[in-house]
C-alpha atoms as a PDB file:
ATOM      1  CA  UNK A   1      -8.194  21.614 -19.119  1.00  0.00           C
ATOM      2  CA  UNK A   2      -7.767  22.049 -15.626  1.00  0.00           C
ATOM      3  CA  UNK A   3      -6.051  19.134 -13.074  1.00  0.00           C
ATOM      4  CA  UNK A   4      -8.530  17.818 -10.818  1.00  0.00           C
ATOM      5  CA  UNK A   5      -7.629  18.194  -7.064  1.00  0.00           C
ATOM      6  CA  UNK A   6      -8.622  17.463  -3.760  1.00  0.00           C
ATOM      7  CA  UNK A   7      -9.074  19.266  -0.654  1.00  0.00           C
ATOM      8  CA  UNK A   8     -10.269  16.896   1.693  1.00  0.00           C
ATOM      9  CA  UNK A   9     -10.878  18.134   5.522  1.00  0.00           C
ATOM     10  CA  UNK A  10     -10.297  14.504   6.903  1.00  0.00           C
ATOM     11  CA  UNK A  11     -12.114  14.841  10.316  1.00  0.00           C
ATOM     12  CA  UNK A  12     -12.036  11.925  13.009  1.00  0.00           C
ATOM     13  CA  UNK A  13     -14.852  12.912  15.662  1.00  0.00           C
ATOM     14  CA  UNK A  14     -14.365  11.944  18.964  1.00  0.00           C
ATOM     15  CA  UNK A  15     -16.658  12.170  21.941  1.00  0.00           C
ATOM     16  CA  UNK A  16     -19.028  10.385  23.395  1.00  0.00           C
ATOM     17  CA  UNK A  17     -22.124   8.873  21.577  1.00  0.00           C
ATOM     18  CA  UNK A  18     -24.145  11.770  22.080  1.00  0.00           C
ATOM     19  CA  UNK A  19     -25.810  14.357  20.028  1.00  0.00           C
ATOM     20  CA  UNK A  20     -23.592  17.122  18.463  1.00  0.00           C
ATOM     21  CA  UNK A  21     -25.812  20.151  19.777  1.00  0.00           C
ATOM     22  CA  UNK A  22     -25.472  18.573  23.033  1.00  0.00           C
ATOM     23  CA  UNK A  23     -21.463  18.913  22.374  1.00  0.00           C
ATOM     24  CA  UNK A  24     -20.672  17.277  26.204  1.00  0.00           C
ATOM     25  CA  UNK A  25     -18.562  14.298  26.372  1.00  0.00           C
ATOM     26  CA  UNK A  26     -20.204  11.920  29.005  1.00  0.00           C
ATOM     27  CA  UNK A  27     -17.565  10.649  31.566  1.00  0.00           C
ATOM     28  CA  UNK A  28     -14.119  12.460  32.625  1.00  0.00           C
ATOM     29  CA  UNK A  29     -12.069   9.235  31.767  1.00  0.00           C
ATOM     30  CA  UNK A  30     -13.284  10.093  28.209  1.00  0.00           C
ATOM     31  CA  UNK A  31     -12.590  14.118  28.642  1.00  0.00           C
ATOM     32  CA  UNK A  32      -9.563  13.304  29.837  1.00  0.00           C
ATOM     33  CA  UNK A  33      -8.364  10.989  27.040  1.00  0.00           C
ATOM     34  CA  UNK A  34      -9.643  13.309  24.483  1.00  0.00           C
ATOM     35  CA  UNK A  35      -7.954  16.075  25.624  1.00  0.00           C
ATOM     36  CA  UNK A  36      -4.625  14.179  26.086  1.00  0.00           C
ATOM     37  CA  UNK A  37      -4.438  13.028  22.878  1.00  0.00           C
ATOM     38  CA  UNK A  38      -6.145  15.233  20.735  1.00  0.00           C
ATOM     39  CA  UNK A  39      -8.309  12.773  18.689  1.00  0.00           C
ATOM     40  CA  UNK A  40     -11.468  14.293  19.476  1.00  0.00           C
ATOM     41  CA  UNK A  41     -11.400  17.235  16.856  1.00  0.00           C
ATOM     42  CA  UNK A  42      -8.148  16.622  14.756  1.00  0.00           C
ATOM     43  CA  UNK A  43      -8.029  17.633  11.554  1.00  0.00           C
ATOM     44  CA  UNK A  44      -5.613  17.088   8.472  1.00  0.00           C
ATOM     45  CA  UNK A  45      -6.838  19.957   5.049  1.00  0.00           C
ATOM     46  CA  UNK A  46      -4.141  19.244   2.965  1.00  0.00           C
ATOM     47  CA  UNK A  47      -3.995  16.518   1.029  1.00  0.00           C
ATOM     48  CA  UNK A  48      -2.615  15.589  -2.499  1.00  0.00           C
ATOM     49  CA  UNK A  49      -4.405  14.425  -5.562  1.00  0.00           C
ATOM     50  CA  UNK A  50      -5.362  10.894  -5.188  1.00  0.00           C
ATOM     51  CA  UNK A  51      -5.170  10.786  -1.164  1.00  0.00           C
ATOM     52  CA  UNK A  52      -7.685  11.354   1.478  1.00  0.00           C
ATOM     53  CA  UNK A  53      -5.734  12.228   4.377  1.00  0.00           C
ATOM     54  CA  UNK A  54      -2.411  12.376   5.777  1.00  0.00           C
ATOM     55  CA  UNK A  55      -1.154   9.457   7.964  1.00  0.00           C
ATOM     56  CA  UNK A  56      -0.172   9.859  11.181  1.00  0.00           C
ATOM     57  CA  UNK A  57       1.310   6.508  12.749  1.00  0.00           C
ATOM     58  CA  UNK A  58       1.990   7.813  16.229  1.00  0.00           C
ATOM     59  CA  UNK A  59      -2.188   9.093  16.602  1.00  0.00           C
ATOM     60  CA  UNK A  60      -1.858   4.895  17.701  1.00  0.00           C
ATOM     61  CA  UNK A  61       1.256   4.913  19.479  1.00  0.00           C
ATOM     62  CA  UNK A  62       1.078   2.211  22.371  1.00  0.00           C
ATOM     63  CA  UNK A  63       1.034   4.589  25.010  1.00  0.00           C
ATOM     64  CA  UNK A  64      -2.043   6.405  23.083  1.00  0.00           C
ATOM     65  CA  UNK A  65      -3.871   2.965  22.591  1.00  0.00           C
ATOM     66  CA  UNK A  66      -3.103   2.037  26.237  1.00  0.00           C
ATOM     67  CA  UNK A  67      -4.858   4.905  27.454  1.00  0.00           C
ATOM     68  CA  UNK A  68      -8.149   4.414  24.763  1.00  0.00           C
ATOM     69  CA  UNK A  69      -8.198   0.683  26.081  1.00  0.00           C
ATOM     70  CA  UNK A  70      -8.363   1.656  29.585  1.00  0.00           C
ATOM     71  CA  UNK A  71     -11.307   3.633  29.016  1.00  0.00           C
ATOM     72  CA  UNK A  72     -13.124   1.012  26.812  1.00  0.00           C
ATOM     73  CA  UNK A  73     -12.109  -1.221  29.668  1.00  0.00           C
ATOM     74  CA  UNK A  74     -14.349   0.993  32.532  1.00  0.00           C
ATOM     75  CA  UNK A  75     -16.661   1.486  30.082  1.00  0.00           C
ATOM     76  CA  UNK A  76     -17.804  -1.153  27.913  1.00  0.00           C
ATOM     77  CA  UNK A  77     -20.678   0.148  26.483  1.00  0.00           C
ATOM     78  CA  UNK A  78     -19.596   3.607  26.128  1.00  0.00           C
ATOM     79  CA  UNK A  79     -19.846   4.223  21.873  1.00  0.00           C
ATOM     80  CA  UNK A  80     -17.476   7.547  22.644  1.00  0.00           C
ATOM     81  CA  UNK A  81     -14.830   5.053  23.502  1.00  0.00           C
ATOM     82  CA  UNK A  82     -14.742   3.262  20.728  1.00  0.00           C
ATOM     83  CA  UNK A  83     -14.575   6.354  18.489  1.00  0.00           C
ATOM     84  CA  UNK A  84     -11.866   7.919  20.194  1.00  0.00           C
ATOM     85  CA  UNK A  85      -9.523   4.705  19.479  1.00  0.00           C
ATOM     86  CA  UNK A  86     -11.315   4.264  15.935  1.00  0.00           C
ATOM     87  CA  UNK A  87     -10.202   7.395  15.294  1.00  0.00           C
ATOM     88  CA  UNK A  88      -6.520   6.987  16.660  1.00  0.00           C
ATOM     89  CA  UNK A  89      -6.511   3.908  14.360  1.00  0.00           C
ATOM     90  CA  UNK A  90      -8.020   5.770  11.330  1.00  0.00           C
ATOM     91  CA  UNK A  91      -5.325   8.625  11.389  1.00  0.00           C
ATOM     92  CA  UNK A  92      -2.785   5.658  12.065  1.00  0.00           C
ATOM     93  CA  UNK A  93      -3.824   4.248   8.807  1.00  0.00           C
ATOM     94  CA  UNK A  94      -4.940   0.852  11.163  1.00  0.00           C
ATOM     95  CA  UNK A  95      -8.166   0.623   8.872  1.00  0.00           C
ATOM     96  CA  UNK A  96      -8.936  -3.183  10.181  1.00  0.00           C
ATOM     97  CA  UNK A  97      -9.069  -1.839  13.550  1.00  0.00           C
ATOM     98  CA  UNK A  98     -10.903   1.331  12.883  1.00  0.00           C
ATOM     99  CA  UNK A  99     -13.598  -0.007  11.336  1.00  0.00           C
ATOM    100  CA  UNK A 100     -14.415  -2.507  14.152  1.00  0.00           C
ATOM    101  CA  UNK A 101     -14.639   0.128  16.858  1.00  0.00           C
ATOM    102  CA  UNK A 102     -16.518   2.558  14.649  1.00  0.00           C
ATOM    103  CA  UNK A 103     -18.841  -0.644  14.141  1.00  0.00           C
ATOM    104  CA  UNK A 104     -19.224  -0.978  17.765  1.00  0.00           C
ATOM    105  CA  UNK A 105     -19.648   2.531  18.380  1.00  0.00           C
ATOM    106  CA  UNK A 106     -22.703   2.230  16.071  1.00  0.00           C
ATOM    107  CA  UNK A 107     -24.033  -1.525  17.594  1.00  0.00           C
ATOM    108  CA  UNK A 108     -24.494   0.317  20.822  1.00  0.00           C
ATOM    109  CA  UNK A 109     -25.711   3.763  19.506  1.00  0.00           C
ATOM    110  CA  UNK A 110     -27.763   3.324  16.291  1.00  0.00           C
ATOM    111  CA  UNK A 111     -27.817   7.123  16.104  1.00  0.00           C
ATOM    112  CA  UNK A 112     -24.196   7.930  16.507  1.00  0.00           C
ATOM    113  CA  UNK A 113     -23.479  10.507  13.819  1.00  0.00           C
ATOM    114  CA  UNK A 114     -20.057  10.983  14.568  1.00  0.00           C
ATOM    115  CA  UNK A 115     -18.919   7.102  14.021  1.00  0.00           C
ATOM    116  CA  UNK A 116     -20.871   6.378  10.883  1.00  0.00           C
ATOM    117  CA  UNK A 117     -19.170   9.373   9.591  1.00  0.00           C
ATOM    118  CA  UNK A 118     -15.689   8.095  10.985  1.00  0.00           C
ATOM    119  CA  UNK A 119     -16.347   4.481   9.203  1.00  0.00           C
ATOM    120  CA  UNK A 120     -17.407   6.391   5.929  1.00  0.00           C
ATOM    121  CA  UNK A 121     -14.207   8.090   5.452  1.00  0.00           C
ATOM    122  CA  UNK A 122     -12.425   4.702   6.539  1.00  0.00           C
ATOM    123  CA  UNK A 123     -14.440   3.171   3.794  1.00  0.00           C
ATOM    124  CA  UNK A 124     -13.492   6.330   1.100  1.00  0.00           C
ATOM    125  CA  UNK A 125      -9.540   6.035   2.102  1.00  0.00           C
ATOM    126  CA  UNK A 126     -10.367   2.209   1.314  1.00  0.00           C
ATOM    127  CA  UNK A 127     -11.793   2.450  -2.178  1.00  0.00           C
ATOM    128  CA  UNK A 128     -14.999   1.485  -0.897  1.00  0.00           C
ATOM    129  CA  UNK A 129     -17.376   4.125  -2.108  1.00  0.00           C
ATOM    130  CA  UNK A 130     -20.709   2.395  -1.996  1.00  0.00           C
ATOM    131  CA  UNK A 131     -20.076   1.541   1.564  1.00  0.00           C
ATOM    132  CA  UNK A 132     -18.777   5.236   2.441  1.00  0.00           C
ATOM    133  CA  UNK A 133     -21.855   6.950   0.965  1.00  0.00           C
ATOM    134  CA  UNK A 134     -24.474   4.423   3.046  1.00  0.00           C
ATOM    135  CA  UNK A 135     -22.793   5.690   5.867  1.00  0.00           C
ATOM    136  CA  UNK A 136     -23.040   8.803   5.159  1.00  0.00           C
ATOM    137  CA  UNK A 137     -26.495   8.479   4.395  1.00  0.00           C
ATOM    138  CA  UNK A 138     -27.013   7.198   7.973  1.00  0.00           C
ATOM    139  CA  UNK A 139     -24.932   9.582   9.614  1.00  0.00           C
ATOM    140  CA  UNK A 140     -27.013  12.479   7.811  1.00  0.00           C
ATOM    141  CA  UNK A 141     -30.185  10.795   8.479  1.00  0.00           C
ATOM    142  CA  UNK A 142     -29.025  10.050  12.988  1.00  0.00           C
ATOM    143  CA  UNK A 143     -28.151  14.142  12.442  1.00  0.00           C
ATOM    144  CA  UNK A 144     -29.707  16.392   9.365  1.00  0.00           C
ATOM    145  CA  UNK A 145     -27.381  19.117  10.989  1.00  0.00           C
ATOM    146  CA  UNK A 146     -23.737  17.133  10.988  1.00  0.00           C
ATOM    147  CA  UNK A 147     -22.734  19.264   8.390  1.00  0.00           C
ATOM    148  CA  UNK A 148     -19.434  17.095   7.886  1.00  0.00           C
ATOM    149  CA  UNK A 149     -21.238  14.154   6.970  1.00  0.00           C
ATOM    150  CA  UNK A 150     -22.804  16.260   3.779  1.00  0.00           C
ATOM    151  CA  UNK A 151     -19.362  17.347   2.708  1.00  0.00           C
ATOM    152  CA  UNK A 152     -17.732  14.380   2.862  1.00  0.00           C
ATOM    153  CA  UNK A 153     -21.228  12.775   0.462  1.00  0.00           C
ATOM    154  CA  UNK A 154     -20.487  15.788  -1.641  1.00  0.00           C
ATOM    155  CA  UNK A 155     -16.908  14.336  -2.119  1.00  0.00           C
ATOM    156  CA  UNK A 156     -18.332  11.043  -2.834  1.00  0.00           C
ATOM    157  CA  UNK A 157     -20.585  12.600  -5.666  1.00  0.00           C
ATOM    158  CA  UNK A 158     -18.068  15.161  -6.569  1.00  0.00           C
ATOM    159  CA  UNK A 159     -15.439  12.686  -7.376  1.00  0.00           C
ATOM    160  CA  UNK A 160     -17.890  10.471  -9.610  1.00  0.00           C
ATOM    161  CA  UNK A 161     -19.040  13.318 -11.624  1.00  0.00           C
ATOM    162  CA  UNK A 162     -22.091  13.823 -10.097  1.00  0.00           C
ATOM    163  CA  UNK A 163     -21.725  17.668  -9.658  1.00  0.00           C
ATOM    164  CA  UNK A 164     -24.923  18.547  -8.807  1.00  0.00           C
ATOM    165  CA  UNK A 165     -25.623  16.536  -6.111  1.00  0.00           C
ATOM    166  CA  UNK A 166     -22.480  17.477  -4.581  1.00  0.00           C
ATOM    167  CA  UNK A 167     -23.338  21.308  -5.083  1.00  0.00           C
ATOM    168  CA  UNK A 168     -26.554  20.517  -3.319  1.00  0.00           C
ATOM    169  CA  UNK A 169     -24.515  18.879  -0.004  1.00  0.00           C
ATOM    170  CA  UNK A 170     -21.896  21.537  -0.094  1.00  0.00           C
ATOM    171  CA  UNK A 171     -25.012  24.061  -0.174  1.00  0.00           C
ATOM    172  CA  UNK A 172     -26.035  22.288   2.774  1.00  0.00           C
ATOM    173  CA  UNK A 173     -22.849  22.375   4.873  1.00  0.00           C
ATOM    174  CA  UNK A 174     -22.119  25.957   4.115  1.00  0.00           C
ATOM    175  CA  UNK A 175     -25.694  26.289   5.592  1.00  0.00           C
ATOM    176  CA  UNK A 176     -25.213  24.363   8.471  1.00  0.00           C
ATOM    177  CA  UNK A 177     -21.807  25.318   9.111  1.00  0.00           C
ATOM    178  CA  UNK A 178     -20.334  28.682   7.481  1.00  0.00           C
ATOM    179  CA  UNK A 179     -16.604  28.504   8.901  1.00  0.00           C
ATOM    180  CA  UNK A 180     -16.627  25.163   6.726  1.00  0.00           C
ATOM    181  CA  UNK A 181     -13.243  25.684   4.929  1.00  0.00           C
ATOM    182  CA  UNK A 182     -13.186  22.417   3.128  1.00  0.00           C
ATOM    183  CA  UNK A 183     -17.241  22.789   1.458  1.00  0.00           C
ATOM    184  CA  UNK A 184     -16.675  26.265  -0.060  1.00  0.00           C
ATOM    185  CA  UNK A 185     -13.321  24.727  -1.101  1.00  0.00           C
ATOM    186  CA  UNK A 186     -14.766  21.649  -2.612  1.00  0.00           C
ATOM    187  CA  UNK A 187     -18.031  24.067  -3.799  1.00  0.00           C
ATOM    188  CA  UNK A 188     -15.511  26.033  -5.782  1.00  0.00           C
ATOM    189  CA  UNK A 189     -13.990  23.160  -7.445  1.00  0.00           C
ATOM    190  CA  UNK A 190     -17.630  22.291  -8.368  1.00  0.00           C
ATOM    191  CA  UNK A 191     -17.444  25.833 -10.370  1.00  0.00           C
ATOM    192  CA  UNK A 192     -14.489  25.447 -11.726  1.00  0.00           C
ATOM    193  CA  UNK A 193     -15.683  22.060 -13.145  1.00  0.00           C
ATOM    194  CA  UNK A 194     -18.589  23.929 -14.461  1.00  0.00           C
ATOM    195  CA  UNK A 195     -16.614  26.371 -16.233  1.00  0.00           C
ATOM    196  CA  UNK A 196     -18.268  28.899 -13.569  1.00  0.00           C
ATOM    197  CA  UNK A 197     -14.503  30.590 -12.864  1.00  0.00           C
ATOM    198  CA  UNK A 198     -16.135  33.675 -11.103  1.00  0.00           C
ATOM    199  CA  UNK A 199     -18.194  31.685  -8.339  1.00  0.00           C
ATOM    200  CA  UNK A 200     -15.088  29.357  -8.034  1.00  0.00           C
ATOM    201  CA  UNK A 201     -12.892  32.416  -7.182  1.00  0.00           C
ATOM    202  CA  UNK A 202     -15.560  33.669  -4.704  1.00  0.00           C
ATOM    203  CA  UNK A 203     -15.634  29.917  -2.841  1.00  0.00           C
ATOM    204  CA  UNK A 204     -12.013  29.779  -2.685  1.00  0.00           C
ATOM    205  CA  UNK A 205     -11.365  32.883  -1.259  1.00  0.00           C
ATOM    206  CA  UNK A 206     -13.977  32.209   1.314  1.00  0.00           C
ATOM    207  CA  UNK A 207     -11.989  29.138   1.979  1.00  0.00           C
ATOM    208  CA  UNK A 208      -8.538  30.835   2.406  1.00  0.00           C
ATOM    209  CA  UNK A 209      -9.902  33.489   4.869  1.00  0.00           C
ATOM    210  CA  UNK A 210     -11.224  30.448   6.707  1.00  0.00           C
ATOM    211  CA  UNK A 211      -8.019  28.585   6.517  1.00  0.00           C
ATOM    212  CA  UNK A 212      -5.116  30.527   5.184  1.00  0.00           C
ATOM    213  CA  UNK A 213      -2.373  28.346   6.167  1.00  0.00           C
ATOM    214  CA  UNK A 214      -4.033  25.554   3.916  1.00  0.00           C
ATOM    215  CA  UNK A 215      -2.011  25.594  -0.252  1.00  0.00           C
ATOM    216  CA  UNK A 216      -5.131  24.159  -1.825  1.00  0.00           C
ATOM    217  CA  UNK A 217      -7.569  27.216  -1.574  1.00  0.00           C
ATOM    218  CA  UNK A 218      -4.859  28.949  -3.773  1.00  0.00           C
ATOM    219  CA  UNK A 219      -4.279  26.730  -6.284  1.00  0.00           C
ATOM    220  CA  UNK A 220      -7.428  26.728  -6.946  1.00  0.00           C
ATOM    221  CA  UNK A 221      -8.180  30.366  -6.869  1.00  0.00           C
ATOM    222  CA  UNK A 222      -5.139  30.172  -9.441  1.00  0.00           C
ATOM    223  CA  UNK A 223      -6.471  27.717 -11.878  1.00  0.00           C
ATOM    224  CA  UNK A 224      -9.659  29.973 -11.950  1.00  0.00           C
ATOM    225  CA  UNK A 225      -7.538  32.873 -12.321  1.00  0.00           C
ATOM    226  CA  UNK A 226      -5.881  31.146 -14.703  1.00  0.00           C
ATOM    227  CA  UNK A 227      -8.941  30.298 -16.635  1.00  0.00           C
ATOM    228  CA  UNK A 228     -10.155  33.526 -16.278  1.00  0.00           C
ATOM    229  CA  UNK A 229      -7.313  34.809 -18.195  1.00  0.00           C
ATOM    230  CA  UNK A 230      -5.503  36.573 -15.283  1.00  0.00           C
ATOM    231  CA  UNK A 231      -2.030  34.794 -15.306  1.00  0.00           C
ATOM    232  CA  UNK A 232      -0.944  37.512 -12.846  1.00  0.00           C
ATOM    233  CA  UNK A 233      -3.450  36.840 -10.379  1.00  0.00           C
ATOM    234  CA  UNK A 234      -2.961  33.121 -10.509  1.00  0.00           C
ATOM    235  CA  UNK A 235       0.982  33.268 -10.230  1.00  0.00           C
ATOM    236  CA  UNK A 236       0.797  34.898  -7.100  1.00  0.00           C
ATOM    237  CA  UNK A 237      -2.160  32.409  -5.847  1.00  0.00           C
ATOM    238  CA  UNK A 238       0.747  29.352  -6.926  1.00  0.00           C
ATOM    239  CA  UNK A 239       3.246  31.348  -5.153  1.00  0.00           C
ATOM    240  CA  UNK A 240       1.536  31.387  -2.059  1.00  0.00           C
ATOM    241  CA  UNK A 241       0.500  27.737  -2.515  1.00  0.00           C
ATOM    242  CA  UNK A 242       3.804  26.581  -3.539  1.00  0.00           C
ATOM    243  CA  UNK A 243       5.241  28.691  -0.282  1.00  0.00           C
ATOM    244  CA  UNK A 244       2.743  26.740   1.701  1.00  0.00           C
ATOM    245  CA  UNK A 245       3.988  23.269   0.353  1.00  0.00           C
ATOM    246  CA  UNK A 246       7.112  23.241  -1.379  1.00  0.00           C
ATOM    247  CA  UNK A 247       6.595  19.071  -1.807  1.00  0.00           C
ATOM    248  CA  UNK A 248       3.540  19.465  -3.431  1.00  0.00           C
ATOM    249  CA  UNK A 249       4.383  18.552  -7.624  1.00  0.00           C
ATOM    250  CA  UNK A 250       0.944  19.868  -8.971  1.00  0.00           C
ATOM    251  CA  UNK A 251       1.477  23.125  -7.516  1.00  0.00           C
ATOM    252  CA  UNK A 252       4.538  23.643  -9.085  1.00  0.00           C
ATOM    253  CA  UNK A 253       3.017  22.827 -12.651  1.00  0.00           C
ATOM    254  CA  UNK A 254       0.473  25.518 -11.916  1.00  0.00           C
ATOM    255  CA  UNK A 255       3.105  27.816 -11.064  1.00  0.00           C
ATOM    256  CA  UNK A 256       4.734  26.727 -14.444  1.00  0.00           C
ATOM    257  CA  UNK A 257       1.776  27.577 -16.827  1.00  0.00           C
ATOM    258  CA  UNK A 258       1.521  31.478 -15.144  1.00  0.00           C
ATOM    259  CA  UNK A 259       4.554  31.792 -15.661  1.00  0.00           C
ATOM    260  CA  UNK A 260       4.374  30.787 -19.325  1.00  0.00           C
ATOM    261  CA  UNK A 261       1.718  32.591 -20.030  1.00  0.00           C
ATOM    262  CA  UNK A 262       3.401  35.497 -18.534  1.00  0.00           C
ATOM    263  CA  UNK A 263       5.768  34.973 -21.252  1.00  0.00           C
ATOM    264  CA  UNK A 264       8.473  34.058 -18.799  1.00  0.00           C
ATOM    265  CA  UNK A 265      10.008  30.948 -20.697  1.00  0.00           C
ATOM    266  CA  UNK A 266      12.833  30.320 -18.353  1.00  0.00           C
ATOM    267  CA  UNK A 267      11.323  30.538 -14.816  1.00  0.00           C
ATOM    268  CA  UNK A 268       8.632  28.202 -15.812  1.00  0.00           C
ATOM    269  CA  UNK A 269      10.848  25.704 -17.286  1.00  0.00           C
ATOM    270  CA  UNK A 270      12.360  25.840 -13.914  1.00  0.00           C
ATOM    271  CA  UNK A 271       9.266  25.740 -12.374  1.00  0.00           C
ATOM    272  CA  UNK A 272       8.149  22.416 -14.624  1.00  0.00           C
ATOM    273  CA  UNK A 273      11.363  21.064 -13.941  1.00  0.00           C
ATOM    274  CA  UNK A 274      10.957  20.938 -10.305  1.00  0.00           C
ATOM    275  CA  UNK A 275       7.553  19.571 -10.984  1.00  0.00           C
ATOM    276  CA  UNK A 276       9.002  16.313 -12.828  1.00  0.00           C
ATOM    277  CA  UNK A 277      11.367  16.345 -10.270  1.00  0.00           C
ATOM    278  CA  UNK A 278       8.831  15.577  -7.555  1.00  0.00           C
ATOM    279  CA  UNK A 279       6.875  13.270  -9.773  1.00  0.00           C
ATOM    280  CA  UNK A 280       8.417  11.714 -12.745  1.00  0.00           C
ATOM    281  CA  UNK A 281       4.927  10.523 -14.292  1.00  0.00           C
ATOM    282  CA  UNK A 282       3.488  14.332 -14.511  1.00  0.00           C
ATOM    283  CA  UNK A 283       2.865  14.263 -18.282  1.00  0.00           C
ATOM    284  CA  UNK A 284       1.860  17.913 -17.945  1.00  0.00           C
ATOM    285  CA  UNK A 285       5.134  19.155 -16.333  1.00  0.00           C
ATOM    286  CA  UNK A 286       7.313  17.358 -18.897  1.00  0.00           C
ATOM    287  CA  UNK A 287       4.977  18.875 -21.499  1.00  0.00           C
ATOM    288  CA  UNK A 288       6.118  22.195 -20.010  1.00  0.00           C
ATOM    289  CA  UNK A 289       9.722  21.678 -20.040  1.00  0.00           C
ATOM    290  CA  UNK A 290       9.606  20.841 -23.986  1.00  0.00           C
ATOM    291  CA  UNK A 291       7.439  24.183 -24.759  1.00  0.00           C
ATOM    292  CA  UNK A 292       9.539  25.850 -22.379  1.00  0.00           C
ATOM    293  CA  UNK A 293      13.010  24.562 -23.157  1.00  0.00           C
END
């Protein structure tokens, strides 16, 4: 059976309330923040089973929230504003915060894509998936081409077993948006759940030539490999994802069962061993060390 995973793109759009094929932000104070503090396109790929994004505490740093609050304060009802700072609270991991601003982006523009999609993934990171997927049922319905707002609803469905809806919104994205790293990830994992290990491998290397500093696409790749029956393949997909991540427990494990099926007893115990060692509760990796031992 293979570990479930995650490779969630966790995107906070700045900008200004204004359509995305319009792509101009609409007053310099609001350019100029953006640009100084890099909220309006930043972007976190890895992430580990069970998160949704990495947290960043000094994306709300006072000097950073300063700034954001000066430009809310010149321009009241400016929705971009608010999303800037909603997102320097949501990468802060201020959730409270971020979801009032990304509520006022939305009270003064009804069709801001951008926010609803911001409070979504607030809601997700919360546990608050009903909530998350109305959003990103608005944001898709203010925009039919914000192609983020179908992968992160794919997630949604993904993660509760609904596979084919979420094939249908990574469809879409890829569509929309073809240098998408994170939906031909997430469409491969959709595959793999399927048993569908050749399509999985094809989505996964499509998201490492997109993004090949990101660990996930190869683990994946790997499992499929592994699936497949091509324990060579997949140990040097782990090796590349454990060189890419060296904290990362699962990938380890992976690296592990290649290597035990490589006939390699002793490497993978190690390999197990340093698994455990990152996470004592990985039945799997323990599992390894006995067969292994």
């Amino acid at each position: 059976m293979l570990p479930r995973k995650r490779f969630l793109s966790v995107v906070w759009s700045g900008g200004a309330g204004m359509n995305r094929n319009r792509g101009r932000i609409k007053t310099p104070l609001i350019a100029s923040a953006a640009v100084a503090l890099t909220l309006a396109a930043c972007q976190t790929i890895a992430t580990p089973e069970g998160s949704t994004g990495t947290i960043d505490r000094s994306a709300a740093s006072s000097a950073n929230l300063e700034s954001l609050s000066a430009v809310i304060a010149q321009n009241p009802r400016d929705a971009g504003a608010y999303n800037i700072r909603g997102s320097a609270y949501g990468q802060a991991g201020r959730y409270r915060e971020a979801l009032q601003d990304f509520s006022t982006a939305v009270r003064i523009n009804p069709s801001f894509a951008q926010a609803y999609n911001n409070r979504a993934l607030v809601y997700r990171r919360q546990g608050q998936a009903s909530e998350a997927l109305s959003d990103y049922n608005r944001a898709i319905q203010a925009d039919p081409g914000y192609a983020a707002a179908y992968v992160g609803r794919g997630n949604l469905y993904r993660l509760d077993g609904n596979l084919d809806q979420a094939l249908t919104d990574y469809n879409t994205a890829i569509n929309i948006d073809p240098s998408d790293a994170q939906a031909f990830h997430n469409r491969g994992l959709v595959y793999q759940a399927q048993a569908r290990h050749q399509p999985a491998i094809v989505d996964f290397t499509s998201a490492i030539g997109i993004s090949p500093r990101s660990p996930e696409p190869y683990s994946g790749r790997g499992l499929s490999y592994l699936a497949a029956g091509d324990a060579k393949a997949a140990l040097n997909d782990f090796n590349e994802a454990v060189k890419r991540d060296r904290r990362n427990g699962q990938f380890w494990t992976n690296q592990g069962l290649a290597l035990e099926a490589l006939g390699d007893n002793k490497k993978a115990f190690a390999a197990f061993a340093r698994a455990a060692n990152l996470n004592p509760r990985d039945k799997m990796a323990k599992a390894g060390m006995k067969r292994t031992s």
